[in-house]
Protein backbone atom coordinates (compact mmCIF):
# COMPACT_ATOMS: atom_id res chain seq x y z
CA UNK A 1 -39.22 -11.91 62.98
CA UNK A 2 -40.19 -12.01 59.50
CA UNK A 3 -39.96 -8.89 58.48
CA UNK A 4 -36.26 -9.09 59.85
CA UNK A 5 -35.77 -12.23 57.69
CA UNK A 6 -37.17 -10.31 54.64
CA UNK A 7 -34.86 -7.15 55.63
CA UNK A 8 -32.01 -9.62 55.57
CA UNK A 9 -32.38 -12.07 52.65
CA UNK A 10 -32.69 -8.97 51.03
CA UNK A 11 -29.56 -7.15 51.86
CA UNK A 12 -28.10 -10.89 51.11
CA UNK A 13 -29.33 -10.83 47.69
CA UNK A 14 -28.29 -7.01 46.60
CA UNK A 15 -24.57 -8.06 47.96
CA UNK A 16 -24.62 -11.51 46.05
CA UNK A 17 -25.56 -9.77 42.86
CA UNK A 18 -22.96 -7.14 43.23
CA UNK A 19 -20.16 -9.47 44.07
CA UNK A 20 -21.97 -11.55 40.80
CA UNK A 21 -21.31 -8.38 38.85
CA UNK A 22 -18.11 -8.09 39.69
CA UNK A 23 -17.09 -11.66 38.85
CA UNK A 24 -19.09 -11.25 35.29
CA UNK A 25 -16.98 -8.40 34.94
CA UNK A 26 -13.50 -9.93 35.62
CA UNK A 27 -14.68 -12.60 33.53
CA UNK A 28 -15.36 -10.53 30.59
CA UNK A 29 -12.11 -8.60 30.82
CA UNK A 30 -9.82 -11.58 30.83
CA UNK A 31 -12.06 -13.49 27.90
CA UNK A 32 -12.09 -9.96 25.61
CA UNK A 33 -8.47 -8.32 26.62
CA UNK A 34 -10.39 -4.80 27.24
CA UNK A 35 -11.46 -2.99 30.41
CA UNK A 36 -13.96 -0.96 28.55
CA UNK A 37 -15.87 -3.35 26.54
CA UNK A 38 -19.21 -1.47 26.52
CA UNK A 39 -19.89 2.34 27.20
CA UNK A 40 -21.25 2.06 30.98
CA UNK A 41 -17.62 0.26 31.90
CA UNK A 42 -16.20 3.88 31.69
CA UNK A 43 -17.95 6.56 29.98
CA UNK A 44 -15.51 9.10 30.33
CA UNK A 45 -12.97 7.02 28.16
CA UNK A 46 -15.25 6.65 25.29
CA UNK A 47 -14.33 9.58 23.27
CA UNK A 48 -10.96 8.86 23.98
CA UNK A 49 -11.19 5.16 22.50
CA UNK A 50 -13.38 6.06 19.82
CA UNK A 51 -10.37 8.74 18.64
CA UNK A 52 -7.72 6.60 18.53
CA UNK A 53 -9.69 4.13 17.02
CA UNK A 54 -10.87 6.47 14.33
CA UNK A 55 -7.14 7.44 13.80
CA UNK A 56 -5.75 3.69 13.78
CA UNK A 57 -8.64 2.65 11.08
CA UNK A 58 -7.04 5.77 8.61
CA UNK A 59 -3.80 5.02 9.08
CA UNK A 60 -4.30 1.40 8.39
CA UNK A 61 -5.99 2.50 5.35
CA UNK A 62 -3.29 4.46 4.58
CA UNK A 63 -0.83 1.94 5.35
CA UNK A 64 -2.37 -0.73 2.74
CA UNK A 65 -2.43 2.18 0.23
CA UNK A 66 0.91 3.03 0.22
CA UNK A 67 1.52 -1.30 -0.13
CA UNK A 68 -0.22 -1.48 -3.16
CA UNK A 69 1.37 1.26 -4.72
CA UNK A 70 4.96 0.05 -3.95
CA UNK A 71 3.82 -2.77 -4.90
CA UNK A 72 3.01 -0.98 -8.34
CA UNK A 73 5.93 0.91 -8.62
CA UNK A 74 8.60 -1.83 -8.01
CA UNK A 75 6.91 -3.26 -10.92
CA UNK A 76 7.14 0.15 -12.99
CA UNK A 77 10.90 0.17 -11.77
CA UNK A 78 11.76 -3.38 -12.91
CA UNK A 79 10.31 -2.47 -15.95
CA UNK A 80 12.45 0.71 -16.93
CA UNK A 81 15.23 -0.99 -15.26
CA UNK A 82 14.71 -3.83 -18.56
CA UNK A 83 14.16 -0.80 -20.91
CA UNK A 84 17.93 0.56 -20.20
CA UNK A 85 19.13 -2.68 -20.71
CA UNK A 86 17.35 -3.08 -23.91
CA UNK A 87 19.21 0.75 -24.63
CA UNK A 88 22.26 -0.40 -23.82
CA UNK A 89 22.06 -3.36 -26.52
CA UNK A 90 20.97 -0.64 -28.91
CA UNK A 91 23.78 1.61 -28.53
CA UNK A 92 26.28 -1.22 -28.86
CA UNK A 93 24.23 -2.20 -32.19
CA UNK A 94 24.65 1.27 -33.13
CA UNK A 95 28.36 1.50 -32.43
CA UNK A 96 28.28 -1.67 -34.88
CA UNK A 97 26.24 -0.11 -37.63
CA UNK A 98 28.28 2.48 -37.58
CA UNK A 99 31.71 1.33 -38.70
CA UNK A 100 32.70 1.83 -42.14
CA UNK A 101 33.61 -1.96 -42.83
CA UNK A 102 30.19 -3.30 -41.94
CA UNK A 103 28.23 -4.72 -44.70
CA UNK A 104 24.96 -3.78 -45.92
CA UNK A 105 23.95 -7.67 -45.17
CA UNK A 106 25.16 -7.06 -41.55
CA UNK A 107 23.31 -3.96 -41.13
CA UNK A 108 20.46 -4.95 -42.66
CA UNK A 109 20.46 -7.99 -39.81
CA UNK A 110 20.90 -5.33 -37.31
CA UNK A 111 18.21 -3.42 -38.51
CA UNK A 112 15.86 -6.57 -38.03
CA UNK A 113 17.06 -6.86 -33.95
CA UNK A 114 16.80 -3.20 -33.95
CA UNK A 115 12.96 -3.84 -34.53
CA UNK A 116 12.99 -6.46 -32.38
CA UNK A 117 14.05 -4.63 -29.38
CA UNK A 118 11.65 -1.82 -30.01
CA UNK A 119 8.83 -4.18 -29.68
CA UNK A 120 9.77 -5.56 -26.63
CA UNK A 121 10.23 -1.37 -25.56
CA UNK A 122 6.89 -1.32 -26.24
CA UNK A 123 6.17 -4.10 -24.41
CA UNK A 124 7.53 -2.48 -21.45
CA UNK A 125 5.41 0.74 -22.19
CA UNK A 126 2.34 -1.31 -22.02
CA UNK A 127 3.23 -3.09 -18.33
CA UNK A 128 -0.02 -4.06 -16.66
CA UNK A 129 -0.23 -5.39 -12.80
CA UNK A 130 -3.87 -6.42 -12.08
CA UNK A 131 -5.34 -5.65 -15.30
CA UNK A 132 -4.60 -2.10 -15.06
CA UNK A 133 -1.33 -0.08 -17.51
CA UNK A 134 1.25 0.81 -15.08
CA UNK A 135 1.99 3.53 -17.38
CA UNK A 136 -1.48 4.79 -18.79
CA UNK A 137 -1.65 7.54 -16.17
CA UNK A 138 -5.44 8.54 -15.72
CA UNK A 139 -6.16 6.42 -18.05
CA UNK A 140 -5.04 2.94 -16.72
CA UNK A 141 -7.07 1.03 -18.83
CA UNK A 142 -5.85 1.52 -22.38
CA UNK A 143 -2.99 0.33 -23.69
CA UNK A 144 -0.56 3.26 -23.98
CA UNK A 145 0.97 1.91 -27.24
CA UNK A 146 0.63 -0.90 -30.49
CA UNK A 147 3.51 -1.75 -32.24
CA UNK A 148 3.65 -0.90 -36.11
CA UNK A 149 6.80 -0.61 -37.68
CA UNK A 150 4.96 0.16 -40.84
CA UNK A 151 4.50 3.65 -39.18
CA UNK A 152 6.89 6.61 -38.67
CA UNK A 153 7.90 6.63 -34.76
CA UNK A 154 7.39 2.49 -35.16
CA UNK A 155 4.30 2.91 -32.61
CA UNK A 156 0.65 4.08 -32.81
CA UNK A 157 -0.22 6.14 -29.40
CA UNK A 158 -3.59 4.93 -27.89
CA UNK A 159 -3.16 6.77 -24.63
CA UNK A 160 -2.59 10.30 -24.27
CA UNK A 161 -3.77 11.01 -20.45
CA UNK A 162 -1.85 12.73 -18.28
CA UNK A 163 -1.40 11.56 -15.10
CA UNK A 164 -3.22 13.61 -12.02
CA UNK A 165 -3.55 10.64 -9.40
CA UNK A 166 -1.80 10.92 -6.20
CA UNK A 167 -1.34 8.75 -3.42
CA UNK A 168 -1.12 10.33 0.62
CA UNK A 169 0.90 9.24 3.24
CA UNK A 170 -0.31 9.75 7.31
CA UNK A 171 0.95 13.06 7.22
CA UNK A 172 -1.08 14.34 4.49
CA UNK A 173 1.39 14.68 2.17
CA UNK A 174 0.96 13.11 -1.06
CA UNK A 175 2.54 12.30 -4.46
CA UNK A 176 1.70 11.64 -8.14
CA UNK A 177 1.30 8.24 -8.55
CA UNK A 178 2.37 6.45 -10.64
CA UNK A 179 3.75 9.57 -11.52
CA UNK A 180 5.20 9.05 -15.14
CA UNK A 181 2.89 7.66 -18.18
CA UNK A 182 4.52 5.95 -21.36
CA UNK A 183 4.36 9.25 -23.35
CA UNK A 184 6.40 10.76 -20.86
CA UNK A 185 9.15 8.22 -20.86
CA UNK A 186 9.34 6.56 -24.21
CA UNK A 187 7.25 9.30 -26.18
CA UNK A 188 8.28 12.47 -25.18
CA UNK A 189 7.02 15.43 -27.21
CA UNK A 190 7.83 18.94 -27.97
CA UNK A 191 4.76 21.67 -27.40
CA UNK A 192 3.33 21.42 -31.09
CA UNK A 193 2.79 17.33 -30.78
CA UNK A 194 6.00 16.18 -32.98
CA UNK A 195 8.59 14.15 -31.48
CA UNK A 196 11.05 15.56 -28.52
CA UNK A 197 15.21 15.01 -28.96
CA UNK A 198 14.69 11.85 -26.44
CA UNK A 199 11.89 10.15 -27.60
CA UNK A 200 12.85 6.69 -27.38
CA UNK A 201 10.58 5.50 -29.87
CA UNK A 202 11.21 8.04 -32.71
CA UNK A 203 15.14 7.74 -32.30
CA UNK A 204 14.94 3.49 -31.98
CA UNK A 205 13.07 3.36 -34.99
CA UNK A 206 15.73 5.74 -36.80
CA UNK A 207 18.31 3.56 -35.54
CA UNK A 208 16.22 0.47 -37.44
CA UNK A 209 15.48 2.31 -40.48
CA UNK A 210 19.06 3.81 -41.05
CA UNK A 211 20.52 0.20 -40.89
CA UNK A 212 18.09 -1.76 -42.67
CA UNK A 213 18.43 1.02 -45.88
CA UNK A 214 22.97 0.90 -45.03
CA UNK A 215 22.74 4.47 -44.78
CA UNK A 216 25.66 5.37 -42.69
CA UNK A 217 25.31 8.79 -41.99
CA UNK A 218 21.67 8.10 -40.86
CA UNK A 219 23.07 5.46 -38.69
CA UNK A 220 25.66 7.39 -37.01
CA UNK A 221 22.92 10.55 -36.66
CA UNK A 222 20.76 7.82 -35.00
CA UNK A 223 23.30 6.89 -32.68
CA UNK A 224 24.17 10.32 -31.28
CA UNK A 225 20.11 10.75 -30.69
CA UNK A 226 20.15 7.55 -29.37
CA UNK A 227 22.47 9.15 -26.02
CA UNK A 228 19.45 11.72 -25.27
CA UNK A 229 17.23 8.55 -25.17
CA UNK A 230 19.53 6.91 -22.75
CA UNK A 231 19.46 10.09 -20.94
CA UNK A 232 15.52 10.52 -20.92
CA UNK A 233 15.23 7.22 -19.63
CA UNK A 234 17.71 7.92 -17.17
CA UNK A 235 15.83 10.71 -15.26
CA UNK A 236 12.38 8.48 -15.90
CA UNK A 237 14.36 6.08 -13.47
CA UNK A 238 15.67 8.18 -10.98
CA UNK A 239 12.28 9.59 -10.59
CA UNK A 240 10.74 5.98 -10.19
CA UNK A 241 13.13 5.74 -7.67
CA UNK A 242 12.69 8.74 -5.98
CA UNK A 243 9.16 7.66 -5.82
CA UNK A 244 10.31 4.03 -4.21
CA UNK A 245 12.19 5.89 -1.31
CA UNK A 246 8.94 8.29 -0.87
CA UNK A 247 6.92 5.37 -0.30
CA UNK A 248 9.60 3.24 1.96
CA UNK A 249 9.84 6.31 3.72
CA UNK A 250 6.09 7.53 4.11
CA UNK A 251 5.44 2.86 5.30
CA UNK A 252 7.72 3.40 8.16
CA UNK A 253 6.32 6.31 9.11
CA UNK A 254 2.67 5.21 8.54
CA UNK A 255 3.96 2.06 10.82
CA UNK A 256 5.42 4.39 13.39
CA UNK A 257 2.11 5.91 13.82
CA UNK A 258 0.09 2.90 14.03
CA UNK A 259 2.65 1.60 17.21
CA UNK A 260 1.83 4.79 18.82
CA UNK A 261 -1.73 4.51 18.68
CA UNK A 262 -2.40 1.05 19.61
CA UNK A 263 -0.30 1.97 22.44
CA UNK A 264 -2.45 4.98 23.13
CA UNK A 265 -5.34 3.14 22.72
CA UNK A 266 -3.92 0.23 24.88
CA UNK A 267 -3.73 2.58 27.57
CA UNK A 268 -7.68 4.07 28.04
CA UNK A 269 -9.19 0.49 26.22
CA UNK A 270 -7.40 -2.72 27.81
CA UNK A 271 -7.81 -4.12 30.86
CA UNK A 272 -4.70 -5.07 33.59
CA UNK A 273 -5.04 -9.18 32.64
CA UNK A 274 -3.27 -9.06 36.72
CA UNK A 275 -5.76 -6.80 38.23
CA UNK A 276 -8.51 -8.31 36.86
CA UNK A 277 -7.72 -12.07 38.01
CA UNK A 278 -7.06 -10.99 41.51
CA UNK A 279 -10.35 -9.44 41.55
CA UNK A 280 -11.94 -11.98 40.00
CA UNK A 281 -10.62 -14.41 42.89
CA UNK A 282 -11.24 -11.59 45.28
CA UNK A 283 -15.05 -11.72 44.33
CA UNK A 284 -15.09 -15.53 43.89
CA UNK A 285 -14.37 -16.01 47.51
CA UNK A 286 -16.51 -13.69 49.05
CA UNK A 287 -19.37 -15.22 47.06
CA UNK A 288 -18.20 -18.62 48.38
CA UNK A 289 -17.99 -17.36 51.68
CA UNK A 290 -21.70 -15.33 51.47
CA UNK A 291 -23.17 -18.09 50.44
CA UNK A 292 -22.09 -20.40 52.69
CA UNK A 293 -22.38 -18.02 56.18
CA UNK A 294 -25.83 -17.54 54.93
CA UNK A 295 -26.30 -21.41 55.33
CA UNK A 296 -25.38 -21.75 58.26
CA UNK A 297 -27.08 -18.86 59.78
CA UNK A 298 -30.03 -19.57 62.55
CA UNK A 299 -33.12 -17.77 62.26
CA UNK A 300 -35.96 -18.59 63.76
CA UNK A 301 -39.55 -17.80 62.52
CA UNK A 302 -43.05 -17.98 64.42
CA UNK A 303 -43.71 -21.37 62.89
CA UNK A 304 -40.54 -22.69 64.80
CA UNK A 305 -42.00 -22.76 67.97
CA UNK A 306 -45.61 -24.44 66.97
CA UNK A 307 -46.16 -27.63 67.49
């Protein structure tokens, strides 16, 4: 009789601590969200969740990335977009200068904004966003330009790095980033090092000179160079923008990506939140109901019928 009661308390316990497992493990999959929250839950889904999840943590990478760098260029953008402005005012101060009935005390006046302007250019050369030159190209960290109107050109160059960094979008496709220094757009040079047609500096400072001295003919030679500025900066913005839409483009697409794999993820990782309450009451009431037939239950041992 014993060794029946032994057989069948311990069948009892085996069942009670399988319908306990079961219950733990509704339990956990409501509390974390996930069906697979360690690998014995489903080994053959492992690789799968450790790929997506390998995927999701690049392109979330990839995703903050490309954040910070529109960040950086909408900065850059806002930056040239003050530069043309400042052009603008220059070639209107140039149209001035350049009539025949304006004094020597005007243009001498306009000579003096003329300067003014070019200092806030360089200003604008020498953006920064968190300590770093917007423009400084590999070299982020020195200031592209000083101001010295003592100087020919009205600047001393500090940087001359090119600019080789890139940034990558989740399709592997990257860009130079971000992707035009100062020299480029305000300092552009021919092959042998002297001053290109369009460099802003060298023609802004002409401008200055020619109307603080009255010379007229150096004024209205300053104001035709002035144009290819205008145009230099031109293309300097459409490329910044062209570089805005990359990035828009390559965030959407990054975001796309990420939708997808959580999704994919979802679908090998989480648990049903349905399925796993109805088997969670499932197991609940057959432990109830174990417990209490087992209770109830009359067995007699050897020591029952002594007296």
């Amino acid at each position: 009789m014993l060794a029946g009661l032994d057989a069948y308390n311990s069948t009892f316990i085996s069942d009670l601590n399988a319908v306990e497992a079961r219950i733990n493990t509704a339990n956990e999959q409501l509390s974390s969200g996930y069906r697979v929250n360690q690998p014995s839950d489903d080994p053959g889904a492992i690789d799968a969740i450790l790929n997506f999840q390998g995927q999701i943590d690049q392109v979330t990478q990839i995703q903050s990335n490309l954040s910070q760098a529109t960040t950086v260029a909408n900065v850059g953008d806002a930056s040239l977009s003050s530069a043309s402005d400042m052009l603008d005012q220059l070639t209107s101060i140039a149209a001035e200068g350049s009539s025949s009935t304006t004094t020597a005390t005007t243009n001498a006046s306009l000579g003096q904004q003329v300067q003014g302007i070019d200092q806030q250019l360089v200003s604008i050369a020498n953006t920064t966003f968190g300590g770093l030159y917007v423009f400084g190209g590999d070299d982020a960290t020195t200031q592209p330009y000083t101001f010295d109107w003592s100087v020919a050109g009205g600047v001393q160059q500090n940087n001359t790095s090119s600019n080789t960094l890139t940034v990558t979008n989740s399709d592997g496709n990257s860009i130079p980033f971000p992707g035009q220094t100062a020299q480029q757009i305000f300092g552009a040079q021919n092959s042998d090092g002297s001053p290109a047609a369009s460099n802003i500096f060298q023609n802004v400072y002409a401008l200055g000179q020619a109307l603080q001295n009255n010379d007229l003919a150096g004024i209205q030679a300053a104001a035709a160079s002035l144009k290819t500025s205008v145009i230099q900066l031109g293309q300097a913005q459409t490329t910044s923008g062209n570089v805005l839409d990359w990035l828009q483009a390559s965030t959407q697409t990054a975001t796309s990506k990420l939708t997808n794999l959580d999704s994919l993820l979802s679908n090998v990782r989480d648990a049903d939140a349905v399925s796993a309450a109805t088997d969670l009451t499932t197991a609940e009431t057959a432990e109830n109901a174990a417990i209490s037939a087992h209770g109830t239950l009359q067995i007699k041992s050897l020591f029952s019928y002594l007296g």
